[in-house]
N, C-alpha and C. Protein backbone atom coordinates (compact mmCIF):
# COMPACT_ATOMS: atom_id res chain seq x y z
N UNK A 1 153.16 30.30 198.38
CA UNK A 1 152.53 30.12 197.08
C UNK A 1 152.72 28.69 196.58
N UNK A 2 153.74 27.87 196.94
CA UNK A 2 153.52 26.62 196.71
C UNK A 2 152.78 25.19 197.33
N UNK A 3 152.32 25.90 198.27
CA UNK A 3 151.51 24.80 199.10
C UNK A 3 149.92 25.56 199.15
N UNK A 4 150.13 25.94 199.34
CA UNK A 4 148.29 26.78 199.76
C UNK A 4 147.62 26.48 198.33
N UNK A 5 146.50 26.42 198.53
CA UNK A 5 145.46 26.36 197.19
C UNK A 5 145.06 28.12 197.08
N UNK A 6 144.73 28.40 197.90
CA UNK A 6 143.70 29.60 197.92
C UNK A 6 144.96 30.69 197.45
N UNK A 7 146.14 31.19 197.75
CA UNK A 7 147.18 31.54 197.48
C UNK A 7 147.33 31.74 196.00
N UNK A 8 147.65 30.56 195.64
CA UNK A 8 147.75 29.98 194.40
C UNK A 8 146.54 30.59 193.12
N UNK A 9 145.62 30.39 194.10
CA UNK A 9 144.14 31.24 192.51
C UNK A 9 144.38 32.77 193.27
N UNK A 10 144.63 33.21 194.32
CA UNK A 10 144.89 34.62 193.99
C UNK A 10 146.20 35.04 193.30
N UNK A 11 147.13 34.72 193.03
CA UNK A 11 148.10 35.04 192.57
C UNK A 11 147.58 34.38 190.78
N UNK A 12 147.00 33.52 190.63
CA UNK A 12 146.71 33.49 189.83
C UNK A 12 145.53 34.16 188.65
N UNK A 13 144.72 34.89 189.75
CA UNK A 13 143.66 35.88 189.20
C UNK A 13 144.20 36.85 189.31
N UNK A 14 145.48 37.77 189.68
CA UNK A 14 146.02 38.61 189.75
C UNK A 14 147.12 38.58 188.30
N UNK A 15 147.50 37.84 188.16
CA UNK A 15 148.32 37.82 187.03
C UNK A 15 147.88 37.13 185.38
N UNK A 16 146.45 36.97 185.61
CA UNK A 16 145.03 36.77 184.82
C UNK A 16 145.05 38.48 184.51
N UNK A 17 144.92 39.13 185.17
CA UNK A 17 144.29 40.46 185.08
C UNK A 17 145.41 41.22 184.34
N UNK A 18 146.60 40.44 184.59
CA UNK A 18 147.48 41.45 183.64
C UNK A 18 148.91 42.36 184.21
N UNK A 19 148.84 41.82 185.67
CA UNK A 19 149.95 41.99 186.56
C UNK A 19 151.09 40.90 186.35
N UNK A 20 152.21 41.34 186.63
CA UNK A 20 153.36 40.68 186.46
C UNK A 20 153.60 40.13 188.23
N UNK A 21 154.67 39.26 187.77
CA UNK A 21 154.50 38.07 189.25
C UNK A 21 155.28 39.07 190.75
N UNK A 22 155.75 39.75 189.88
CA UNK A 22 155.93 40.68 191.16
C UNK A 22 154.98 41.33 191.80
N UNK A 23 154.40 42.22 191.02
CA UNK A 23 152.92 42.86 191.39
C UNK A 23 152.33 41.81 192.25
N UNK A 24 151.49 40.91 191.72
CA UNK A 24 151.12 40.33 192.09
C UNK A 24 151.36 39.64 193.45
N UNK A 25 152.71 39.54 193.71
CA UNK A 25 153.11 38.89 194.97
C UNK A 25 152.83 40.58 195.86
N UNK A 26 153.07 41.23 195.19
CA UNK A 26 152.51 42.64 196.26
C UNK A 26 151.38 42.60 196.33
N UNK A 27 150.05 42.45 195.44
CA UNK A 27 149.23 42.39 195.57
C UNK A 27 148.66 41.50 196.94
N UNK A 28 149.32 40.31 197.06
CA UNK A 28 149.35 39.51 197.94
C UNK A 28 149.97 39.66 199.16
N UNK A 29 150.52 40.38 199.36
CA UNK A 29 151.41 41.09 200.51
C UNK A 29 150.64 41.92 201.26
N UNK A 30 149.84 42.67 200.38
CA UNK A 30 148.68 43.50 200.75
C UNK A 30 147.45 42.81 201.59
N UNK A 31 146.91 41.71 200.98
CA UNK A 31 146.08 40.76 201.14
C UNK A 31 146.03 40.26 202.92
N UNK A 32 147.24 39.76 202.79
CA UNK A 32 147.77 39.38 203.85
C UNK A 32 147.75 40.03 205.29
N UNK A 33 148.06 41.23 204.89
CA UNK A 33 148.18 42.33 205.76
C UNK A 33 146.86 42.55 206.52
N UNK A 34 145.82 42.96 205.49
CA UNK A 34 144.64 42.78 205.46
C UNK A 34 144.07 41.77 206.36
N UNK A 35 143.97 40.79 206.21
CA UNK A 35 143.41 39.47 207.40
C UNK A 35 143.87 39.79 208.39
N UNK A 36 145.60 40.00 208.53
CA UNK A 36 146.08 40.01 209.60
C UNK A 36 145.55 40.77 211.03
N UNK A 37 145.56 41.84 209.95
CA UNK A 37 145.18 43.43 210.70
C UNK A 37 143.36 43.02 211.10
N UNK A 38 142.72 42.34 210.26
CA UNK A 38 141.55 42.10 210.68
C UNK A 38 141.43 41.23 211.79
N UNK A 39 142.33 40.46 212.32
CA UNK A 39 142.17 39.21 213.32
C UNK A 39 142.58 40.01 214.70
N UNK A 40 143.78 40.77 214.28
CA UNK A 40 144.84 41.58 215.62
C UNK A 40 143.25 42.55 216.06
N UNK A 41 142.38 43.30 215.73
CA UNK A 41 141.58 44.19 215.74
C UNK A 41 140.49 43.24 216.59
N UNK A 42 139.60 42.12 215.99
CA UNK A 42 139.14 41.13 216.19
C UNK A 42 139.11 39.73 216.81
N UNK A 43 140.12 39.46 217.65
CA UNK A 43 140.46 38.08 217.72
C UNK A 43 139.34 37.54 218.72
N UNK A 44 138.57 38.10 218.63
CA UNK A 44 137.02 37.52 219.69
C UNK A 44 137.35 35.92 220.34
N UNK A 45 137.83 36.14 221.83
CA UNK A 45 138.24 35.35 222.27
C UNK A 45 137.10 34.17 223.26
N UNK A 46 136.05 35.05 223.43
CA UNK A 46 135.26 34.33 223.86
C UNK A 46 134.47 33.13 223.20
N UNK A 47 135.10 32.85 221.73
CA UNK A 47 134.35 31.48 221.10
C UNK A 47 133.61 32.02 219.84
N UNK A 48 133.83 31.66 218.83
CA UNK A 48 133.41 32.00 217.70
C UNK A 48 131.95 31.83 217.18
N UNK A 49 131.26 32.00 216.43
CA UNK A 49 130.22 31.43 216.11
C UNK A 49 130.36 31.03 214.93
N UNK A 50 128.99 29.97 214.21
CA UNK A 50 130.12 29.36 213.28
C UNK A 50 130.55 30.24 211.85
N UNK A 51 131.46 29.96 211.37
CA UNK A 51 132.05 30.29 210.27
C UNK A 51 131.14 30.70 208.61
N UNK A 52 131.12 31.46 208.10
CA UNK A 52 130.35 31.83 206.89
C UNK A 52 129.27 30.90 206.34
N UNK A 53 130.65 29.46 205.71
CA UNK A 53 129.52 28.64 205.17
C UNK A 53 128.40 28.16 205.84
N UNK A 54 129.08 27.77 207.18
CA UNK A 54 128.19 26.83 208.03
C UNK A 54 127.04 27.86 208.04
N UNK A 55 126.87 29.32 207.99
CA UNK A 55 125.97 30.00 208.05
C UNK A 55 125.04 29.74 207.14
N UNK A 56 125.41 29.92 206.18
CA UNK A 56 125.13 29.60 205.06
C UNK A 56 123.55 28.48 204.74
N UNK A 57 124.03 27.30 205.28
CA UNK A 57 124.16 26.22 205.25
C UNK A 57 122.56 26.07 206.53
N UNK A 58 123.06 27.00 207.60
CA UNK A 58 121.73 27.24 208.69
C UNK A 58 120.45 27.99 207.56
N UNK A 59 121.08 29.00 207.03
CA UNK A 59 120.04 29.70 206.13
C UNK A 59 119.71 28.99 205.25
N UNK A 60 120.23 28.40 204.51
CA UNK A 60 119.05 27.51 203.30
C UNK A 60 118.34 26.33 204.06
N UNK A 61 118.60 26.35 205.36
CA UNK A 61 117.35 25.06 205.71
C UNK A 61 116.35 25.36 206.37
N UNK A 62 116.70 26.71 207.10
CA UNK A 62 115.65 27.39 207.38
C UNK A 62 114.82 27.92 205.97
N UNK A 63 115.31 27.71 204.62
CA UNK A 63 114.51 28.19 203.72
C UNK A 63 114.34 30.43 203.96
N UNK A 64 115.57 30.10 204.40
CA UNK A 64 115.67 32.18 204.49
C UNK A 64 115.97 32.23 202.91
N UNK A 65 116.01 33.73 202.38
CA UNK A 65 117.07 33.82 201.01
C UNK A 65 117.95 34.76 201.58
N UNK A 66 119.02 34.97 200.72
CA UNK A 66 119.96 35.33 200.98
C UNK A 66 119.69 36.87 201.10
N UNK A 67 118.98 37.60 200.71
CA UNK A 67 118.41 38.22 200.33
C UNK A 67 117.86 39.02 202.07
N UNK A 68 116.57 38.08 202.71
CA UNK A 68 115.93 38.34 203.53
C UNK A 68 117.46 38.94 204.86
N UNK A 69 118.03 37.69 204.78
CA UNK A 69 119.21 37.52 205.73
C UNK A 69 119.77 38.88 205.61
N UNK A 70 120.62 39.04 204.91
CA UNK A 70 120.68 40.61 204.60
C UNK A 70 120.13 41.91 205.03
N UNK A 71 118.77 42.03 204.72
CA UNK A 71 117.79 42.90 205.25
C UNK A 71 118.23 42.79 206.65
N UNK A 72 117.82 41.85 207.17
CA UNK A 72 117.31 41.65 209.12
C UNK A 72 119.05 42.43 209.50
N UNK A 73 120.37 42.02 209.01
CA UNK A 73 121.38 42.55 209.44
C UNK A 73 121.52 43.86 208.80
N UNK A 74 121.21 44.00 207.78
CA UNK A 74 121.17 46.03 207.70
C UNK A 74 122.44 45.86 206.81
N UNK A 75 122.27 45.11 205.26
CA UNK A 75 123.63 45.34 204.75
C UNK A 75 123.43 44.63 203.43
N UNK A 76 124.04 44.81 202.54
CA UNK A 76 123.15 43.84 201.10
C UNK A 76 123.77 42.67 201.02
N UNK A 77 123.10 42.17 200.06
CA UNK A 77 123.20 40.62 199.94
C UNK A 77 124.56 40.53 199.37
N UNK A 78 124.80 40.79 198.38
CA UNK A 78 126.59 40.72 198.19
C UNK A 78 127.47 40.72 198.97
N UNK A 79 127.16 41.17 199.72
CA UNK A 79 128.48 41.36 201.40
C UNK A 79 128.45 40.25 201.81
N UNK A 80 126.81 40.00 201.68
CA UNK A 80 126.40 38.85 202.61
C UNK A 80 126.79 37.36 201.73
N UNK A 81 127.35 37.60 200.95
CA UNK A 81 127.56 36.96 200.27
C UNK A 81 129.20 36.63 200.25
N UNK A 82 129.74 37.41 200.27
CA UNK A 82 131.09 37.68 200.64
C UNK A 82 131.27 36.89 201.77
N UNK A 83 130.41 36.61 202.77
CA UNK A 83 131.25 36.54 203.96
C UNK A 83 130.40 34.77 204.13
N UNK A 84 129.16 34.27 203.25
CA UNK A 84 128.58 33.55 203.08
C UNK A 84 130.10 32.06 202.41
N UNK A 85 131.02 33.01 201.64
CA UNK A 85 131.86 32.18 200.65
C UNK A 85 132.95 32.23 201.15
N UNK A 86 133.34 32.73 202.47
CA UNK A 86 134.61 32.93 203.13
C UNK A 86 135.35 34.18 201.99
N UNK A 87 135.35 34.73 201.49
CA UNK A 87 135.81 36.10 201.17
C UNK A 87 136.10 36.99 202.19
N UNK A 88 135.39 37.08 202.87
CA UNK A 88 135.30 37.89 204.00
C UNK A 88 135.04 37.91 205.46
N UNK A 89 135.84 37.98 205.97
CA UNK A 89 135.96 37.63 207.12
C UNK A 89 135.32 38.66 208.56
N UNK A 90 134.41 38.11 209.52
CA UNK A 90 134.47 39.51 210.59
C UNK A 90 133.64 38.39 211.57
N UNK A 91 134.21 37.96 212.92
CA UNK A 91 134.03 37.60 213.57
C UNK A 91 132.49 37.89 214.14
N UNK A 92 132.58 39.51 214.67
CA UNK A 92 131.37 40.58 214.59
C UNK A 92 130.21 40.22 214.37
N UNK A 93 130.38 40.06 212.32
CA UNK A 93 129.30 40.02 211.82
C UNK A 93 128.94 38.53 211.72
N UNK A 94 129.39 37.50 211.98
CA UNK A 94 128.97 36.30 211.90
C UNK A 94 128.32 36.35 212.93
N UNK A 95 128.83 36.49 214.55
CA UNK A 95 127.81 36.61 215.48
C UNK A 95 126.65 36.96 215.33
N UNK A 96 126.60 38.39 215.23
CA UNK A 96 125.07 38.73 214.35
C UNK A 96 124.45 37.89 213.78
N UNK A 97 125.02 37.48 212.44
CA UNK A 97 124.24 36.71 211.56
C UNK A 97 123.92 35.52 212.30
N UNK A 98 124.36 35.05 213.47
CA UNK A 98 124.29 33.59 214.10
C UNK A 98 123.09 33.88 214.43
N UNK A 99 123.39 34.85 215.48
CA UNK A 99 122.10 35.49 216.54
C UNK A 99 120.75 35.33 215.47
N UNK A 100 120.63 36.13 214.71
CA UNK A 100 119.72 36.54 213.64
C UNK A 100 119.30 35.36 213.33
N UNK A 101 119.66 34.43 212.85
CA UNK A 101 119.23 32.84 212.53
C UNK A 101 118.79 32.36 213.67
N UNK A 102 119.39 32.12 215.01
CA UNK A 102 118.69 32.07 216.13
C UNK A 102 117.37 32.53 216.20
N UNK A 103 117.48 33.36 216.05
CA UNK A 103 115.92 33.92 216.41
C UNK A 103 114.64 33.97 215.59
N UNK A 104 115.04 34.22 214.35
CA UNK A 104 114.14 33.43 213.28
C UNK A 104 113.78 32.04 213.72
N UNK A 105 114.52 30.94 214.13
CA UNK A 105 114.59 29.61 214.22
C UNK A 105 113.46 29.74 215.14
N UNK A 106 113.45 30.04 216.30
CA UNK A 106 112.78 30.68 217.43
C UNK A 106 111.19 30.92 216.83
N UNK A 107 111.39 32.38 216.07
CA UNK A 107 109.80 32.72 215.67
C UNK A 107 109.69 31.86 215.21
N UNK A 108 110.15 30.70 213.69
CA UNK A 108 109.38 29.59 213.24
C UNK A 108 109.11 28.71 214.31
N UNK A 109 109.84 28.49 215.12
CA UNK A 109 108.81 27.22 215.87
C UNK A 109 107.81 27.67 216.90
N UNK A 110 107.87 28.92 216.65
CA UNK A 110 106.27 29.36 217.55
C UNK A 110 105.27 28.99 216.72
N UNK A 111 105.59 29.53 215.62
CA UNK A 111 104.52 29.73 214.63
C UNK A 111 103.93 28.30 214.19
N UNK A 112 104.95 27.15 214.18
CA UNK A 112 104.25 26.09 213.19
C UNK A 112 103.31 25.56 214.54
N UNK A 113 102.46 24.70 214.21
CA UNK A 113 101.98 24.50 214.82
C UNK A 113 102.18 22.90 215.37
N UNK A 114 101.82 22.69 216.82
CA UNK A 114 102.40 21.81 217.71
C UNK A 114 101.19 20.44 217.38
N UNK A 115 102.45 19.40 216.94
CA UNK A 115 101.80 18.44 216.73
C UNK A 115 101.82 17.35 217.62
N UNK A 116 100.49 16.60 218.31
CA UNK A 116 100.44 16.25 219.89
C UNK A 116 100.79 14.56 219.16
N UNK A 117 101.56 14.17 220.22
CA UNK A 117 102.45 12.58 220.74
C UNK A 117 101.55 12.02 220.90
């Protein structure tokens, strides 16, 4: 709790809400556990794809909404959103979402049309 940033605003939105610093450090204990248990389950060793924002970041230049992105993976935009802001983490579903941008990328450049050299 004294070095981490991200640490620091959860323990601090936790004791915002009205928890005492103990709670709170349980609250965080919990947290913890949580990732952990998500990585030990997950540790997809064959190479990651990229990370939430960078997703993110593919989708607004493709001009997707956050919205569409969602749909094509079968899950609502808030999740997608979640995992868009690093909240949420799943190796899994970033693949997907990589793939999914892949292939959109794909149909748009069929579609536009080929401009001759």
């Amino acid at each position: 709790m004294a070095y981490d940033e991200r640490t620091r605003r959860y323990v601090a939105k936790r004791t915002s809400e009205g928890k005492s610093r103990r709670e709170a450090v349980r609250c965080l204990k919990r947290y913890i556990a949580r990732e952990v248990y998500r990585v030990l389950m997950d540790p997809n060793p064959d190479g990651a794809a990229p990370e939430g924002p960078e997703l993110a970041k593919m989708r607004k230049a493709m001009r997707v909404t956050q919205k569409q992105a969602a749909a094509g993976l079968g899950m609502s935009a808030a999740s997608l959103g979640h995992l868009e802001h690093g909240r949420r983490r799943s190796t899994k579903l970033e693949r997907r979402y990589y793939e999914l941008l892949c292939e959109l990328e794909r149909k748009l450049e069929r579609t536009l049309p080929q401009t001759a050299s």
